[in-house]
C-alpha atoms as a PDB file:
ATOM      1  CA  UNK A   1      -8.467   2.106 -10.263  1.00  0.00           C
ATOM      2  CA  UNK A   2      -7.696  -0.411  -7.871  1.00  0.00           C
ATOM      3  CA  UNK A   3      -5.944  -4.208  -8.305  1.00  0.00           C
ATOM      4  CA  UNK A   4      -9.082  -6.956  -8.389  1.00  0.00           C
ATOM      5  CA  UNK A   5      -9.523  -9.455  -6.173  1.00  0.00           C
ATOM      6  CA  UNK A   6      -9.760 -11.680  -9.364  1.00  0.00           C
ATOM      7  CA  UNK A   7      -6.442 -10.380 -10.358  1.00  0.00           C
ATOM      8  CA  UNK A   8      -4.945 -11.345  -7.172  1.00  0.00           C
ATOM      9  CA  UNK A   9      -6.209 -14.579  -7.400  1.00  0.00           C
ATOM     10  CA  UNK A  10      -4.599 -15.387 -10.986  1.00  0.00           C
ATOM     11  CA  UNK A  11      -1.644 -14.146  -9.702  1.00  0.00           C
ATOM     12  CA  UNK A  12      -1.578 -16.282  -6.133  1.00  0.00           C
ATOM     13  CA  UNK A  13      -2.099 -19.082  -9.021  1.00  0.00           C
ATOM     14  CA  UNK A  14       0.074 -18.550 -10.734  1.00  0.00           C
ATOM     15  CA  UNK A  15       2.582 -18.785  -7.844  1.00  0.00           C
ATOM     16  CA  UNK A  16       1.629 -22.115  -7.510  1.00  0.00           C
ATOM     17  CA  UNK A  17      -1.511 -22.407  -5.366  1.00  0.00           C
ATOM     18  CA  UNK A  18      -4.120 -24.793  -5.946  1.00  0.00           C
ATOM     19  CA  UNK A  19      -7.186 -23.538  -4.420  1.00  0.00           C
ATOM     20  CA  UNK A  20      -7.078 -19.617  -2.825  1.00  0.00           C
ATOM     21  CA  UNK A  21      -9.707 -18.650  -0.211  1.00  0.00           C
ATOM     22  CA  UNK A  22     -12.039 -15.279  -0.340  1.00  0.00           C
ATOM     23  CA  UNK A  23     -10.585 -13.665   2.840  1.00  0.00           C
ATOM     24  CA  UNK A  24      -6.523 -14.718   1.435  1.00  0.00           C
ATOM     25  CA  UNK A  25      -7.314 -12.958  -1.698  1.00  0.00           C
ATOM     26  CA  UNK A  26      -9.372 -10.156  -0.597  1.00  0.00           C
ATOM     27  CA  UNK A  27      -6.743  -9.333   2.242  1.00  0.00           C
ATOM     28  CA  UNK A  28      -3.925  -9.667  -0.148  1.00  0.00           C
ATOM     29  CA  UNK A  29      -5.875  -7.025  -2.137  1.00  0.00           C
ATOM     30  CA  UNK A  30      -5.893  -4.794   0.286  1.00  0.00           C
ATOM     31  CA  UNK A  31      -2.544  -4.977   0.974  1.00  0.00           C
ATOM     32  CA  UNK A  32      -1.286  -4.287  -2.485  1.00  0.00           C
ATOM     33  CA  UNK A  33      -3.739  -1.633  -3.364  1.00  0.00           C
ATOM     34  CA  UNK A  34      -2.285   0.294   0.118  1.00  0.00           C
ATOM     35  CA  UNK A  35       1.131  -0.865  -1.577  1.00  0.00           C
ATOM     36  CA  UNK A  36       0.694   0.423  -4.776  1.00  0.00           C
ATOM     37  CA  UNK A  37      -1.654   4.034  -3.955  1.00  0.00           C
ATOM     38  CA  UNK A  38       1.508   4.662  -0.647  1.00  0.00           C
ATOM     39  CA  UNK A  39       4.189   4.378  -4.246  1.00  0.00           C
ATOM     40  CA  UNK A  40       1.525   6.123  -6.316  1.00  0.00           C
ATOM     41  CA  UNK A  41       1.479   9.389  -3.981  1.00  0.00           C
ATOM     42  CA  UNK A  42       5.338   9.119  -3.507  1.00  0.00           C
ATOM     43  CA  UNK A  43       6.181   9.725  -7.454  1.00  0.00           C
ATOM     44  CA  UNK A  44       3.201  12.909  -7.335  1.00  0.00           C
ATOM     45  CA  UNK A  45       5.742  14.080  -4.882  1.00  0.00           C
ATOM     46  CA  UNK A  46       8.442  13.696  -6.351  1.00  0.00           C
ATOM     47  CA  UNK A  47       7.282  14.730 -10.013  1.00  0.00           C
ATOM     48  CA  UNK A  48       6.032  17.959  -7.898  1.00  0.00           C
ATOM     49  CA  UNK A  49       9.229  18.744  -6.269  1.00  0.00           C
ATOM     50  CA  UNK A  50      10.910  18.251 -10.030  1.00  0.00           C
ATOM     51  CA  UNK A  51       8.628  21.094 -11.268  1.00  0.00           C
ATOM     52  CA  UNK A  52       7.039  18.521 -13.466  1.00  0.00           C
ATOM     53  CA  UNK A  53       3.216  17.868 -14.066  1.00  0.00           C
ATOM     54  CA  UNK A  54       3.845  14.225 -15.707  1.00  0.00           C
ATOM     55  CA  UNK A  55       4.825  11.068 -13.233  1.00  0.00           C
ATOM     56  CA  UNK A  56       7.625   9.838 -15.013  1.00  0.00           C
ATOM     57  CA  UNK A  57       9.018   6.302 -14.878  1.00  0.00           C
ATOM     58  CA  UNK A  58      12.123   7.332 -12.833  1.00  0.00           C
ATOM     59  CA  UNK A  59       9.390   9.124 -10.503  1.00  0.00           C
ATOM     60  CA  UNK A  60       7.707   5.505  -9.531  1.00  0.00           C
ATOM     61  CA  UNK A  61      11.302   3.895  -9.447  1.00  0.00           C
ATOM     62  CA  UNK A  62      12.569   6.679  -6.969  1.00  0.00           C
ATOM     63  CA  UNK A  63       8.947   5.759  -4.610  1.00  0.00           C
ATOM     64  CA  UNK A  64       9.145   2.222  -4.126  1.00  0.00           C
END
């Protein structure tokens, strides 16, 4: 599952933009899906190293 481009242009909105452009929102995109699968892989890691099989809240808090 990845973040939608239409999703990032609600939320560039709500920030306070009027209008938001194609390539803004699609490279925005991009950027947070890299964001969010590089934090994703961290708390596997970390839930591994824990001997656990369930990514726990304090896994993705440790990643970011």
């Amino acid at each position: 599952m990845a973040i939608s481009k239409a999703t990032v242009k609600k939320m560039l909105k709500e920030a306070g933009a009027w209008r938001v452009s194609e390539s803004a929102a699609l490279e925005l995109t991009r950027h947070l899906n890299k964001y969010a699968y590089s934090i994703a892989a961290k708390a596997v890691k970390l839930s591994a190293h824990a001997k656990r099989k369930t990514v726990e809240k304090s896994d993705v808090e440790l990643a970011k």
